[in-house]
Protein backbone atom coordinates (compact mmCIF):
# COMPACT_ATOMS: atom_id res chain seq x y z
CA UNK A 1 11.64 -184.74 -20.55
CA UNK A 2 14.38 -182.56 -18.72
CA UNK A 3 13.64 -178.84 -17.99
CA UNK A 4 15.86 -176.43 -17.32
CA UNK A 5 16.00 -173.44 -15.27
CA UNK A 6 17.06 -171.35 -18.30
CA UNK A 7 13.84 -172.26 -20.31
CA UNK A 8 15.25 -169.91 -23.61
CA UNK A 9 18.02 -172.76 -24.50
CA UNK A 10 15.55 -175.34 -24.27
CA UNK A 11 13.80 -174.76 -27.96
CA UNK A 12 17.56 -174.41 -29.36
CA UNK A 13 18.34 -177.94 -28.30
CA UNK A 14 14.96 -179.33 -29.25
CA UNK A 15 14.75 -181.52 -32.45
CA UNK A 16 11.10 -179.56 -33.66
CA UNK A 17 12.82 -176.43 -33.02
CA UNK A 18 13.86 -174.28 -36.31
CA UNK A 19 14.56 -171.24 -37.88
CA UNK A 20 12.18 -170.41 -40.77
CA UNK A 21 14.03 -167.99 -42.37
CA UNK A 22 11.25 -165.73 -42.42
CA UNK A 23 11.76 -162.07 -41.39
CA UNK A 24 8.05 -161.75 -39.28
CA UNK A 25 8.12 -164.82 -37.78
CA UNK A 26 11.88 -166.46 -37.68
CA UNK A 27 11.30 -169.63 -35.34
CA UNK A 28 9.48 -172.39 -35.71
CA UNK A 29 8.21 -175.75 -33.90
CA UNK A 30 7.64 -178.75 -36.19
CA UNK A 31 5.99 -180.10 -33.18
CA UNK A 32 3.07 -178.05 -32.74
CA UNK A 33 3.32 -176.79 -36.22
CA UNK A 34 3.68 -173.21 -35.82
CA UNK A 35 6.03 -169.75 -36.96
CA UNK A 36 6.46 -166.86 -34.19
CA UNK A 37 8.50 -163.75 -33.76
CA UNK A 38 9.40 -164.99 -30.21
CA UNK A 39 11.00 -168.59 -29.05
CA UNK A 40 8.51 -171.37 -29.06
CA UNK A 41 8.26 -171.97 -25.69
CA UNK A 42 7.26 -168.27 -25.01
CA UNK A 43 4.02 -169.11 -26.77
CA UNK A 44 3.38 -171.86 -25.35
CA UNK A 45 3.71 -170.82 -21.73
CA UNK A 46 1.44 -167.70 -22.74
CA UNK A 47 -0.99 -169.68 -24.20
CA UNK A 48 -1.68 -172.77 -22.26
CA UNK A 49 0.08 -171.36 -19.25
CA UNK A 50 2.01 -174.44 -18.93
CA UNK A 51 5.75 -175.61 -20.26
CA UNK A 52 6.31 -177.23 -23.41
CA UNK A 53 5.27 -180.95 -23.39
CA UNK A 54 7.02 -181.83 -26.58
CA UNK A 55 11.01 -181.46 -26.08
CA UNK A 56 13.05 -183.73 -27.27
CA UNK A 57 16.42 -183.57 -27.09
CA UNK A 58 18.30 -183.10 -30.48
């Protein structure tokens, strides 16, 4: 797994990473299985305080 310093593009090149098409919660990660208003890996930091262990390149 790669990180970047610019943690926002990571999501967009992920291949769990979507867009839902829903208004309240517009992206999505197949990967953990969740919807949020923010980019995946914001919720994951917040929550387990740690970066996403499931990116995958695209």
């Amino acid at each position: 797994m790669q990180q970047t310093k610019n943690s926002r593009a990571i999501c967009s090149n992920c291949k769990y990473f979507y867009i839902t098409w829903d208004r309240t919660s517009p992206y999505g990660c197949k990967a953990m299985g969740f919807k949020s208003k923010t980019m995946p890996y914001m919720v994951t930091r917040q929550i387990s305080q740690t970066d996403c262990q499931s990116y995958e390149v695209k």
